[in-house]
Every structure is written in C-alpha cells, then in structure tokens.
C-alpha atoms as a PDB file:
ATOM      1  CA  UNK A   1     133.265 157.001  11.131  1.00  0.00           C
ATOM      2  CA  UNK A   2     133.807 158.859  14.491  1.00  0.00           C
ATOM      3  CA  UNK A   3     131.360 158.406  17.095  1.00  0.00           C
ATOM      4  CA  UNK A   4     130.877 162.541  17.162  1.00  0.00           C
ATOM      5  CA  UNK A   5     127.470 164.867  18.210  1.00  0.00           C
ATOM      6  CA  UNK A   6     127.586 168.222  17.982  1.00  0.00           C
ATOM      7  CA  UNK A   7     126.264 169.029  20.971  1.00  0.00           C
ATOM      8  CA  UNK A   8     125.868 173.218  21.191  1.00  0.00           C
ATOM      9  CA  UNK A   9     122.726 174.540  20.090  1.00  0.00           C
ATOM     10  CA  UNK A  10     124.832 177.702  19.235  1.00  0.00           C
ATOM     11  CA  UNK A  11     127.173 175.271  16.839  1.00  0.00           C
ATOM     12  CA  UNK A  12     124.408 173.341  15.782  1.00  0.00           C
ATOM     13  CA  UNK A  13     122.347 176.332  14.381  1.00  0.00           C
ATOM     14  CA  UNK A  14     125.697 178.040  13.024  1.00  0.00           C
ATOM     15  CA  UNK A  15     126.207 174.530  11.824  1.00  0.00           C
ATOM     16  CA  UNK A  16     122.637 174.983   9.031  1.00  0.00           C
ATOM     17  CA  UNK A  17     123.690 178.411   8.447  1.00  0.00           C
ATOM     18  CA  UNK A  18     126.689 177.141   6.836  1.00  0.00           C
ATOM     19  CA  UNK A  19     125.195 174.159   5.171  1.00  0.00           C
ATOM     20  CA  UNK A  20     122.269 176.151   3.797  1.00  0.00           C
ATOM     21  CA  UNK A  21     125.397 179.111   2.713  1.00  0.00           C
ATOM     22  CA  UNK A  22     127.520 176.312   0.919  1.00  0.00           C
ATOM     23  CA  UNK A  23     124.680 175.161  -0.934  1.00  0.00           C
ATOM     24  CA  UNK A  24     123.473 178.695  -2.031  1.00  0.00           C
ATOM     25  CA  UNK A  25     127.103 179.490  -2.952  1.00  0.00           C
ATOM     26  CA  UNK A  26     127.097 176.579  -5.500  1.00  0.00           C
ATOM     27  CA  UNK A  27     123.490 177.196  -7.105  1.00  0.00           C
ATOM     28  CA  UNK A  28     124.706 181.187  -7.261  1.00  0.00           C
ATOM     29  CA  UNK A  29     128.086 180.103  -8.969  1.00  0.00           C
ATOM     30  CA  UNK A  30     125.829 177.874 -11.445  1.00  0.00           C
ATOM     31  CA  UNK A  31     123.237 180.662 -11.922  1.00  0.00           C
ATOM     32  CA  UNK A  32     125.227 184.075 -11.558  1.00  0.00           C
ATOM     33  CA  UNK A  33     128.176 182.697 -14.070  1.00  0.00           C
ATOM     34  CA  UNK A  34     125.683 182.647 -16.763  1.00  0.00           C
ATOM     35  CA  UNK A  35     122.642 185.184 -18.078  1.00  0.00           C
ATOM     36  CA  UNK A  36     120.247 184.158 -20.019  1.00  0.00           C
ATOM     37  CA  UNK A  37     119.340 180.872 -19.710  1.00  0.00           C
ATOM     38  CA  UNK A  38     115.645 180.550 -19.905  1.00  0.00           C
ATOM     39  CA  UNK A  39     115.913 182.140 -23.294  1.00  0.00           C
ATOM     40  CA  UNK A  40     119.302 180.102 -24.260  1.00  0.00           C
ATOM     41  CA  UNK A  41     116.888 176.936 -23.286  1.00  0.00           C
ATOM     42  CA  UNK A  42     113.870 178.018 -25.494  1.00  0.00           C
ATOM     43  CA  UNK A  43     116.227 178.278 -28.373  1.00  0.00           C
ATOM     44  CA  UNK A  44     117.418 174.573 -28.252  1.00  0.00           C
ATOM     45  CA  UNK A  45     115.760 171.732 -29.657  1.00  0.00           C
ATOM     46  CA  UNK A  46     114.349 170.000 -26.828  1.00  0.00           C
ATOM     47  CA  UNK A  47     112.704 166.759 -26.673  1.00  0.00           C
ATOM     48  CA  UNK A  48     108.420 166.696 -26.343  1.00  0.00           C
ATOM     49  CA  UNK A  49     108.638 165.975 -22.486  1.00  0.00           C
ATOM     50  CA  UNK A  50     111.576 168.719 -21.641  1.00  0.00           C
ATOM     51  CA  UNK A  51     109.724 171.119 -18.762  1.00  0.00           C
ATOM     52  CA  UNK A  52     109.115 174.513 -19.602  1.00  0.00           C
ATOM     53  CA  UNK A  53     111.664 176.885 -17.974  1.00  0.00           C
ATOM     54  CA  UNK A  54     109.904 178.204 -15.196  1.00  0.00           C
ATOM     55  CA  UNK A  55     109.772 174.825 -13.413  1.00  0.00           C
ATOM     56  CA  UNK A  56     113.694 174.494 -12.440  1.00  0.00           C
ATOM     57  CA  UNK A  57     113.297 177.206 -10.306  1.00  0.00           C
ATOM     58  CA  UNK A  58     110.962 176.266  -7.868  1.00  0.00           C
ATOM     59  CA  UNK A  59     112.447 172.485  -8.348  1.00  0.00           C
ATOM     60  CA  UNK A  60     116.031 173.628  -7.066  1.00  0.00           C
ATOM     61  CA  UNK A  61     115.253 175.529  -4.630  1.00  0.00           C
ATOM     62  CA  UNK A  62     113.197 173.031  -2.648  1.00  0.00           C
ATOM     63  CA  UNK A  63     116.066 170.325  -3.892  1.00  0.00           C
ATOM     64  CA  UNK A  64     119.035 172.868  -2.689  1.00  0.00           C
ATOM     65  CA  UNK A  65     117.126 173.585   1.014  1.00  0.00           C
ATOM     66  CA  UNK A  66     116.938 169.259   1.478  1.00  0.00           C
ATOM     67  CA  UNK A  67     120.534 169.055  -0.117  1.00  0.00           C
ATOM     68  CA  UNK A  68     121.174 171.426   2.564  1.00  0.00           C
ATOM     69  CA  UNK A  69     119.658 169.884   5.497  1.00  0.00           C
ATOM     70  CA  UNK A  70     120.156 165.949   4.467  1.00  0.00           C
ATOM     71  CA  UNK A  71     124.131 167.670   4.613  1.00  0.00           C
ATOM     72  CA  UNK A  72     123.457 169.352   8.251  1.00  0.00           C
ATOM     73  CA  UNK A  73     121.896 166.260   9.991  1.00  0.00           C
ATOM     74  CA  UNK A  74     125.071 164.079   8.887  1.00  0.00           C
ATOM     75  CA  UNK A  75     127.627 166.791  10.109  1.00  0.00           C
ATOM     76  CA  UNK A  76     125.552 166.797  13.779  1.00  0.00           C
ATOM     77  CA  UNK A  77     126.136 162.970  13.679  1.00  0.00           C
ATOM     78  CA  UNK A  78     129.439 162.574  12.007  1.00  0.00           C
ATOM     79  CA  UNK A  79     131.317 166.382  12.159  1.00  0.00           C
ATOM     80  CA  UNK A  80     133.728 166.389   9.215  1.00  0.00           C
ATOM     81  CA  UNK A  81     133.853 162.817   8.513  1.00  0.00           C
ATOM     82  CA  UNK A  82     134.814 161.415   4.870  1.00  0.00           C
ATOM     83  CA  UNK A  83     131.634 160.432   4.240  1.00  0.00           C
ATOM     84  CA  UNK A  84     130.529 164.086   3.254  1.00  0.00           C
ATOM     85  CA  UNK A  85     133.411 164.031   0.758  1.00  0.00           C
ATOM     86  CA  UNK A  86     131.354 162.850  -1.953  1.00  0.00           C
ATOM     87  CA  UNK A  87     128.755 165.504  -1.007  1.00  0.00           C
ATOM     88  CA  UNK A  88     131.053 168.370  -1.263  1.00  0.00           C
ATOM     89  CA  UNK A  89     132.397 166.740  -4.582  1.00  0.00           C
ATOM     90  CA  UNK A  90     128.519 166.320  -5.972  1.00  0.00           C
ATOM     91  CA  UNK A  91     128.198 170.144  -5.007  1.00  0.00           C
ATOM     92  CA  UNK A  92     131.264 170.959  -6.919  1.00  0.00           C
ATOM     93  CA  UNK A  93     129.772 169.241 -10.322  1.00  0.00           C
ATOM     94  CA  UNK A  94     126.102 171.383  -9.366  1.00  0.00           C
ATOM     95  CA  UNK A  95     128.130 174.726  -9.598  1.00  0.00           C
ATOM     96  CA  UNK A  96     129.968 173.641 -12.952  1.00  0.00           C
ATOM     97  CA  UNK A  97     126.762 172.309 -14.732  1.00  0.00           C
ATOM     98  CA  UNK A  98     125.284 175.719 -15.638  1.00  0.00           C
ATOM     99  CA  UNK A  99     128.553 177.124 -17.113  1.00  0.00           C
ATOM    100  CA  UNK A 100     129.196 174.127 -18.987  1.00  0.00           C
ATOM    101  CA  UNK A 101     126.047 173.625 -20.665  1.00  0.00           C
ATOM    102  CA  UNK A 102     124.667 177.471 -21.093  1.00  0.00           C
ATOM    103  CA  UNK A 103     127.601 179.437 -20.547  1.00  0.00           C
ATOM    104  CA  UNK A 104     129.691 177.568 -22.800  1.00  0.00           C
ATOM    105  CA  UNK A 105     127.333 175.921 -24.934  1.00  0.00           C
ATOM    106  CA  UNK A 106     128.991 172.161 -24.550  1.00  0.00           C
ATOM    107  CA  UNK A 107     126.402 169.834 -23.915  1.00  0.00           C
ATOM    108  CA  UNK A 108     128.625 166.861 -24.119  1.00  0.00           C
ATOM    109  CA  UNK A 109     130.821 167.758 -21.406  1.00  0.00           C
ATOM    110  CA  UNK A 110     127.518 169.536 -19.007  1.00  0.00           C
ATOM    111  CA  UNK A 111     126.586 165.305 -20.044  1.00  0.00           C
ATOM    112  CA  UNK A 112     129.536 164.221 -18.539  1.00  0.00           C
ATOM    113  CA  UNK A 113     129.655 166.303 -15.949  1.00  0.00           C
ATOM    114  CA  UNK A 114     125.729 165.458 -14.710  1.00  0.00           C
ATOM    115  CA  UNK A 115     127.033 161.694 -15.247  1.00  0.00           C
ATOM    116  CA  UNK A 116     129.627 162.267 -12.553  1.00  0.00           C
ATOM    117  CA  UNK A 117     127.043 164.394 -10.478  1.00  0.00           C
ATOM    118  CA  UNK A 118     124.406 161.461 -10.507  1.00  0.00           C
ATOM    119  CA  UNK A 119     127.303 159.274  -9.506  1.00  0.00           C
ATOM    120  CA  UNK A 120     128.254 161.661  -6.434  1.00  0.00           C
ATOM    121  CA  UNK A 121     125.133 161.980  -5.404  1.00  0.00           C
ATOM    122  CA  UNK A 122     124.448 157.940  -4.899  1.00  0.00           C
ATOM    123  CA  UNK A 123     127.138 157.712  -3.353  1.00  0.00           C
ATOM    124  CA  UNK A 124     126.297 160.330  -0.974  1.00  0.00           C
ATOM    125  CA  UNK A 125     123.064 158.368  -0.301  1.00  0.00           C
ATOM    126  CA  UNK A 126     124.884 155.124   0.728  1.00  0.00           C
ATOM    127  CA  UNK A 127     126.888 156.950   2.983  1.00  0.00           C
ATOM    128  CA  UNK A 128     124.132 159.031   4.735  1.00  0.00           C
ATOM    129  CA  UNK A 129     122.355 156.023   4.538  1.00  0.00           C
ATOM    130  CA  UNK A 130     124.527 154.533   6.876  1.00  0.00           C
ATOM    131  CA  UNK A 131     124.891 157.655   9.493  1.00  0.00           C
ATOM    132  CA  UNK A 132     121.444 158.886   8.839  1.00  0.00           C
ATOM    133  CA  UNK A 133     118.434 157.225   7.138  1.00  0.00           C
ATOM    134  CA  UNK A 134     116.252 160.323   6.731  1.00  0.00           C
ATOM    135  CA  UNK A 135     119.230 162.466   5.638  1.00  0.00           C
ATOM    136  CA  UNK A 136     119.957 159.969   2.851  1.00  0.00           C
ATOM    137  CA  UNK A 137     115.837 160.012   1.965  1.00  0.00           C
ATOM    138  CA  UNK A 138     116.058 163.545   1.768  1.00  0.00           C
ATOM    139  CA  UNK A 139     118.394 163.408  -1.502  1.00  0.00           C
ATOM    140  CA  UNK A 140     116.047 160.952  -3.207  1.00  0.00           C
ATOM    141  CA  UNK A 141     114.386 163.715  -4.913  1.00  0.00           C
ATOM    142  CA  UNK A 142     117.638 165.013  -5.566  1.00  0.00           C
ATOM    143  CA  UNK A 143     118.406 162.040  -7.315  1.00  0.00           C
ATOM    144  CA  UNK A 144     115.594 161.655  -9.077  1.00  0.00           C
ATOM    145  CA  UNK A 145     115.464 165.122 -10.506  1.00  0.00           C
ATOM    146  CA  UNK A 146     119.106 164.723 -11.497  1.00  0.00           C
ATOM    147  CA  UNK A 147     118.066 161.717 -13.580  1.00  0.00           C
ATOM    148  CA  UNK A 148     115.790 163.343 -15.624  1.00  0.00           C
ATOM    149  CA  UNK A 149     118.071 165.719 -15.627  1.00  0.00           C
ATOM    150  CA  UNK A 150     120.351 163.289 -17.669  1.00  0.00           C
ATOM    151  CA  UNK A 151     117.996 162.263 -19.295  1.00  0.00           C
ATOM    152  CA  UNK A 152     117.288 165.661 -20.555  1.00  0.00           C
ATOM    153  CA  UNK A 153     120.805 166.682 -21.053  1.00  0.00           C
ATOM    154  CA  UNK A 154     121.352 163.556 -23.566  1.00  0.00           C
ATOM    155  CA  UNK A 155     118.523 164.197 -25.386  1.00  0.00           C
ATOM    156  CA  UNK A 156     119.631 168.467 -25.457  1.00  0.00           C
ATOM    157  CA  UNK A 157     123.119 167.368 -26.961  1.00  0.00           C
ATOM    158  CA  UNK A 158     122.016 164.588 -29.324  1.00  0.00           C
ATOM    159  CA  UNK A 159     119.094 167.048 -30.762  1.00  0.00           C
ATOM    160  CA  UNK A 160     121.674 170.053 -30.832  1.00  0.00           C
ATOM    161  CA  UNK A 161     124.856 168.605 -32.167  1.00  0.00           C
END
C-alpha cells in the first residue's frame, strides 16, 4: 500500500460525498430496478424467523451510510489503493442482488450471488483491517446482516423451488 493522506479538507469532504454517492447509486440500482418487493416477499414461503418487510429498510440504510464511511476513512489513508478493489466488487454484487432475486425471481443465483457478496465483504475487512481498524469494524454489521441474509436467501430458494 502507498503511504498516501489526503490532506485538503476541500478533497476530503468531496472525498464522503462521493463515497456516500457510490453507495446510494448501488442500493438505488438494487431498489429502483425492481417494484414491488415488499409484496413479492410476503408472497414467498419464508422460514418462521424471516423479518417482516419493513425492517430492511431502516437496516440498509444505517448499513449503506457505515459501508460508506468504513470506504471514506480507507481512501483518506490509502487514496485508490487495491485494497478497495474488493469493496467496489462487494458493491457491485449489492446492486445485482435485488434484480436477481425479485426482479427475476432466481433465488439460486441472488444465493450465489450473496455467497460471493459475503466473500467480498471479508475480504474487505482484512484489508481495512490492515489500513484502518475502525473502518474494518464498521462493516461488521455489514457482515453480519449479510449472513443472515444468506441464511435467509437459502432458506427463500429451498422453500420456493
């Protein structure tokens, strides 16, 4: 890793503004690409501890605002360094989720594809982890959510096949 700082208040603030607008742009991509979904999700079978709807909202968008930040406070350490590679990739497989498993109705592959997000988003942690510890904390919950998440998904596709 480079020994970088960004130094500018100016670039650091512009800095968030784009984290925080990368982040939004993948949750709108995941949510905008497909109506419906609360009442898409009360139509599936779905196992006795599945949440009711109302509670991913509120979920992702304090997880999306520290995805955001734990992002910001490695680019003021690091600037574009390879180690947010696996962040942009985990951000990638966020925005397809949705489409996958409401828009198109294929559980199997939203599994896969929340399989490879859990994956991106440990090794995200490592890598903050080294650069910076409370950035890498901050996508703990992240983590965790996206677990249950999995969790969830697997149970969606195996009760829905």
């Amino acid at each position: 890793m480079t020994a970088y700082a960004i130094r500018s208040p100016a670039v650091r603030w512009a800095g968030l503004a784009g984290f925080a607008a990368a982040v939004t742009a993948a949750a709108l991509l995941g949510t905008l690409a497909v109506t419906g979904t609360a009442g898409e999700y009360a139509t599936l079978d779905r196992p006795s501890w599945a949440p009711p709807s109302w509670l991913f909202g509120p979920v992702w968008t304090v997880l999306y605002g520290m995805i955001a930040v734990a992002g910001w406070l490695v680019w003021r350490r690091v600037g574009a360094d390879r180690v947010l590679v696996p962040y942009a990739v985990q951000l990638v497989l966020n925005a397809a989720w949705t489409p996958i498993f409401f828009g198109a109705g294929q559980y199997g592959w939203a599994l896969v594809d929340i399989v490879a997000m859990w994956v991106a988003i440990a090794v995200t942690i490592l890598g903050f982890r080294r650069v910076h510890r409370a950035a890498a904390w901050l996508l703990v919950p992240y983590l965790l959510w996206v677990s249950y998440a999995t969790a969830l998904n697997a149970a969606i596709w195996y009760l829905n096949r």
